[in-house]
N, C-alpha and C. Protein backbone atom coordinates (compact mmCIF):
# COMPACT_ATOMS: atom_id res chain seq x y z
N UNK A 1 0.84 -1.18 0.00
CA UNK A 1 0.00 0.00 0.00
C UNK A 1 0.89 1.25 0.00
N UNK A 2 0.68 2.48 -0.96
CA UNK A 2 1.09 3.54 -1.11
C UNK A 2 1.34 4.01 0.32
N UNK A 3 0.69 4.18 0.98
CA UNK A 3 0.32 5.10 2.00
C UNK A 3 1.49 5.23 3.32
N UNK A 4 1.52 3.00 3.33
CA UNK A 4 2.64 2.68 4.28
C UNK A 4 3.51 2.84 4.12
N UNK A 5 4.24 3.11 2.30
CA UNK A 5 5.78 3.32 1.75
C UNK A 5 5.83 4.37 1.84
N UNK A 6 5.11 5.47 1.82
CA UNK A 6 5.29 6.92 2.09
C UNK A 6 5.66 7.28 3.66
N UNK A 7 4.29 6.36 4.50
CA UNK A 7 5.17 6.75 6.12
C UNK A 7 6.45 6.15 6.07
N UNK A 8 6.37 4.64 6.06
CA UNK A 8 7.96 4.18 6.20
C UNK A 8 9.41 5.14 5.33
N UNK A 9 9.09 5.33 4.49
CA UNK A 9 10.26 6.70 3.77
C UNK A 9 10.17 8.05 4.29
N UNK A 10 9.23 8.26 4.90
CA UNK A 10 9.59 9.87 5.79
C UNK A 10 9.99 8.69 7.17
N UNK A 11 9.72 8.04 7.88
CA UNK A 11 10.67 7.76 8.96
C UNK A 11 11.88 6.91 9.11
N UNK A 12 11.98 6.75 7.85
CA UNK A 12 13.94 6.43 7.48
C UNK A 12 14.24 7.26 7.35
N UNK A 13 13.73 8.61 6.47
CA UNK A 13 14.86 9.78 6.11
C UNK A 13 15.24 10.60 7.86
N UNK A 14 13.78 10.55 8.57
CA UNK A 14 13.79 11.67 10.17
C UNK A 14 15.22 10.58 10.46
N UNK A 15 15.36 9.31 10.62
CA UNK A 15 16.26 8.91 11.17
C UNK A 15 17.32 9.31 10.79
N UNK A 16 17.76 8.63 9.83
CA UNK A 16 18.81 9.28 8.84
C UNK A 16 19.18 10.59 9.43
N UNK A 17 18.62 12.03 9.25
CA UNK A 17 18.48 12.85 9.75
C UNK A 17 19.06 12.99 11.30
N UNK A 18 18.13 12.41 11.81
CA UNK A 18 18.56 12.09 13.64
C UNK A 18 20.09 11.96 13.85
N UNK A 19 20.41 10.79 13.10
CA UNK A 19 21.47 10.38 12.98
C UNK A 19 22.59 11.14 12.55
N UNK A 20 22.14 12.14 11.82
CA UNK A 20 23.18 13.01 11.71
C UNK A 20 23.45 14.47 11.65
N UNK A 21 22.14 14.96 12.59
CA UNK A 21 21.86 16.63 12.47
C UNK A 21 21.75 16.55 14.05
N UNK A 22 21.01 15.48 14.72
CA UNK A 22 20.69 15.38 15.86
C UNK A 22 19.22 15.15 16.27
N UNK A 23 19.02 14.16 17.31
CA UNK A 23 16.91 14.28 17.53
C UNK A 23 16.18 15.24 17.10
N UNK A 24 16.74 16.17 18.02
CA UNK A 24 16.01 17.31 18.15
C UNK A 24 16.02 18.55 17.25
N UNK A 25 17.09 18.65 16.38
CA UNK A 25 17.53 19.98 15.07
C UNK A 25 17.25 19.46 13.72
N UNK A 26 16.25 18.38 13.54
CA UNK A 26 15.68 18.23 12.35
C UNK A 26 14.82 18.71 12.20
N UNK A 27 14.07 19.23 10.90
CA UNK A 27 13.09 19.90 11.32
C UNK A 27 11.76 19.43 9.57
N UNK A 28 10.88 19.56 9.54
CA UNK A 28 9.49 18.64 9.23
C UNK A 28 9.49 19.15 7.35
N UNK A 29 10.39 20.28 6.94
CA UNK A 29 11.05 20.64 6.00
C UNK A 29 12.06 19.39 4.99
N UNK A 30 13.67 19.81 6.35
CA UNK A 30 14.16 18.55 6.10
C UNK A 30 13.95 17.11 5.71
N UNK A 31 13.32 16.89 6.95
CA UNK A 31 12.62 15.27 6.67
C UNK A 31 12.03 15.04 5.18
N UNK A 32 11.07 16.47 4.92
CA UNK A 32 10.17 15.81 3.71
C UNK A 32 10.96 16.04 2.33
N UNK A 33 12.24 16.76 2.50
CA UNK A 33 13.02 16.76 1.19
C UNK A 33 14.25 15.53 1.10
N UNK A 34 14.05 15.46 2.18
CA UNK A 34 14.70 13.69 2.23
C UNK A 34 14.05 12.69 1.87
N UNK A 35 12.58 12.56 2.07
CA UNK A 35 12.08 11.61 1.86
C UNK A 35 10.96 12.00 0.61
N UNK A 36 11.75 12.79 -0.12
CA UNK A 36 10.96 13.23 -1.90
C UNK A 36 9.44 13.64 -1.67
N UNK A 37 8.89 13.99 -0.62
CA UNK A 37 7.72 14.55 -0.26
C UNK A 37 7.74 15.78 0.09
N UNK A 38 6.68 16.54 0.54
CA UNK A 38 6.42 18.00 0.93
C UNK A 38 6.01 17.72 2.45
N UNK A 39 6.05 19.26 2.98
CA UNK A 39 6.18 18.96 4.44
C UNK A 39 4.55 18.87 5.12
N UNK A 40 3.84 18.88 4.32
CA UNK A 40 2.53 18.66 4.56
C UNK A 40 2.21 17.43 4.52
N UNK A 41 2.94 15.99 3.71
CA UNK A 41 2.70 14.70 4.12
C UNK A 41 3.21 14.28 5.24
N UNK A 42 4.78 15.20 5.63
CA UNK A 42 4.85 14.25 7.15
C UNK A 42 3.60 14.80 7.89
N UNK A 43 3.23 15.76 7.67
CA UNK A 43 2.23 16.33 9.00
C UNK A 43 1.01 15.31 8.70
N UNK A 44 0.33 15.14 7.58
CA UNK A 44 -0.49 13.97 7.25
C UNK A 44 -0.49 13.20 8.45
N UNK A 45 0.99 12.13 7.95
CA UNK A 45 1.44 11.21 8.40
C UNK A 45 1.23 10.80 9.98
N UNK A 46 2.14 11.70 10.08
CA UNK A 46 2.40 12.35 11.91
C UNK A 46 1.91 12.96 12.82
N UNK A 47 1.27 13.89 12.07
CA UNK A 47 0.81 15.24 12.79
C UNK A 47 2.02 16.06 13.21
N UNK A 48 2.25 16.48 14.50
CA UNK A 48 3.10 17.20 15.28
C UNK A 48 4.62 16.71 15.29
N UNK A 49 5.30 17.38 15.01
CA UNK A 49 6.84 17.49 15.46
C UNK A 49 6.95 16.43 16.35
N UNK A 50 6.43 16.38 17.81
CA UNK A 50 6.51 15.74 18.54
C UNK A 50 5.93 14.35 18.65
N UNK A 51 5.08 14.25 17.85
CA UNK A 51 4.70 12.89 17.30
C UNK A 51 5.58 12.23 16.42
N UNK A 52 5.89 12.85 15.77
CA UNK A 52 7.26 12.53 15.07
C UNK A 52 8.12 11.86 15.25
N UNK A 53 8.51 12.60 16.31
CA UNK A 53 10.14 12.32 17.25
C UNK A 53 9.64 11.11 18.50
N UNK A 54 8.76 11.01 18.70
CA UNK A 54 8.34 9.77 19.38
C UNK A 54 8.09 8.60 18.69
N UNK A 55 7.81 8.94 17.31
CA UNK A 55 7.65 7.49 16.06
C UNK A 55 9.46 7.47 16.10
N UNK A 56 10.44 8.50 15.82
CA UNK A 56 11.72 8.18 15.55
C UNK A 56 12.31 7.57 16.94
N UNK A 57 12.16 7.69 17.98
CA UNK A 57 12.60 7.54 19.46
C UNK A 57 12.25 5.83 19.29
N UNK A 58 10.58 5.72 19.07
CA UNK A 58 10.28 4.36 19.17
C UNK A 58 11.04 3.23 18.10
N UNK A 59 11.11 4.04 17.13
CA UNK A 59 11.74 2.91 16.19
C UNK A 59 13.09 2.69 15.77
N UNK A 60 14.03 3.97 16.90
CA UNK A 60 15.48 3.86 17.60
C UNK A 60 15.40 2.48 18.53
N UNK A 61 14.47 2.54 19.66
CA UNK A 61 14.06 1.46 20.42
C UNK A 61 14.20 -0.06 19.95
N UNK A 62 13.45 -0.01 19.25
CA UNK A 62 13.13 -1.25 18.22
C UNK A 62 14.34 -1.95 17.92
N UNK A 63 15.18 -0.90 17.14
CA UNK A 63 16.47 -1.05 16.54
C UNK A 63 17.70 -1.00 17.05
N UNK A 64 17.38 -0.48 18.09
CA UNK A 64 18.61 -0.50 19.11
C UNK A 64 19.65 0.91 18.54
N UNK A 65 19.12 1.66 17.71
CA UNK A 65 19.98 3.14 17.09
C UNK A 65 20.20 3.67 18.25
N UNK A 66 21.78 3.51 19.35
CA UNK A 66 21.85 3.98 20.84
C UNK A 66 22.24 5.16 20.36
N UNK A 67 22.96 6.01 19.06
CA UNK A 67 22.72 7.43 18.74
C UNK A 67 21.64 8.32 18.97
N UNK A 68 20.78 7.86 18.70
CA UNK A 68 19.35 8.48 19.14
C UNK A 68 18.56 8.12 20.33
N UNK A 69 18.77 7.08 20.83
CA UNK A 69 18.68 6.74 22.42
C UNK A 69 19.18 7.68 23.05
N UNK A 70 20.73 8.03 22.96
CA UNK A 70 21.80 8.40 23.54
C UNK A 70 21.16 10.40 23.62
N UNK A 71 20.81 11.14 22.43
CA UNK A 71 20.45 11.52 21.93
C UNK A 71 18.60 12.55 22.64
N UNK A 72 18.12 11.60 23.21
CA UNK A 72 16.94 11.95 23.25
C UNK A 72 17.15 11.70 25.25
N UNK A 73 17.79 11.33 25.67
CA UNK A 73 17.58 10.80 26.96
C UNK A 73 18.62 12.18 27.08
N UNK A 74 19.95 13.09 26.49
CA UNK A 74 20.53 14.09 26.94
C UNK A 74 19.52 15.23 26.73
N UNK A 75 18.77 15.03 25.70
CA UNK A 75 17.16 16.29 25.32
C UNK A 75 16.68 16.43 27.22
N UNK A 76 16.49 15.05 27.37
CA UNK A 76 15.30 14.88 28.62
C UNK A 76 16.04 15.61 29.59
N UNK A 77 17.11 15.78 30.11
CA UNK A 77 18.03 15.77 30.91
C UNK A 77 18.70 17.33 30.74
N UNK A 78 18.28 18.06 29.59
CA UNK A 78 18.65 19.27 29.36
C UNK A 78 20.22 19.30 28.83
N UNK A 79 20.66 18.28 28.62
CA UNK A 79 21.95 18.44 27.77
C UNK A 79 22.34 18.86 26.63
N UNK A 80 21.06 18.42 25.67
CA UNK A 80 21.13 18.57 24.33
C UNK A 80 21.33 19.64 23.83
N UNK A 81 20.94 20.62 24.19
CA UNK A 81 21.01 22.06 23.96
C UNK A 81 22.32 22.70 24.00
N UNK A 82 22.29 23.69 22.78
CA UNK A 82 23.46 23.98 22.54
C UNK A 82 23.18 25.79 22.75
């Protein structure tokens, strides 16, 4: 189904992304020119920023990506910030 290859390719590219901009300094722009869409399908998709980053957090989880584990637990903790 169209629908699921479109979410699954905007939340490889947020990772991707994660992985190398950081959790939290990607932003719903990025993602959708990574993943050959406009930024109105991740919002589709997702809704909120923060829904987002909790689909990318969860499916760090999954995967064991301790970059973004690593990543989102210094956010919680007020580290992340630059």
């Amino acid at each position: 189904m169209r629908r699921d290859s479109t979410k699954t390719s905007i939340l490889e590219a947020a990772i991707r992304l994660a992985m190398t901009h950081g959790y939290n300094r990607i932003s719903r722009e990025q993602i959708a020119a990574h993943a050959g869409c406009v930024p109105s399908v991740v919002s589709y998709h997702f809704g909120t920023m923060c829904k987002l980053r909790r689909a990318i957090l969860g499916e760090a989880k999954r995967l064991h990506i301790e970059p973004i584990l690593e990543q989102s637990q210094a956010a919680l903790h007020g580290r992340g910030r630059k």
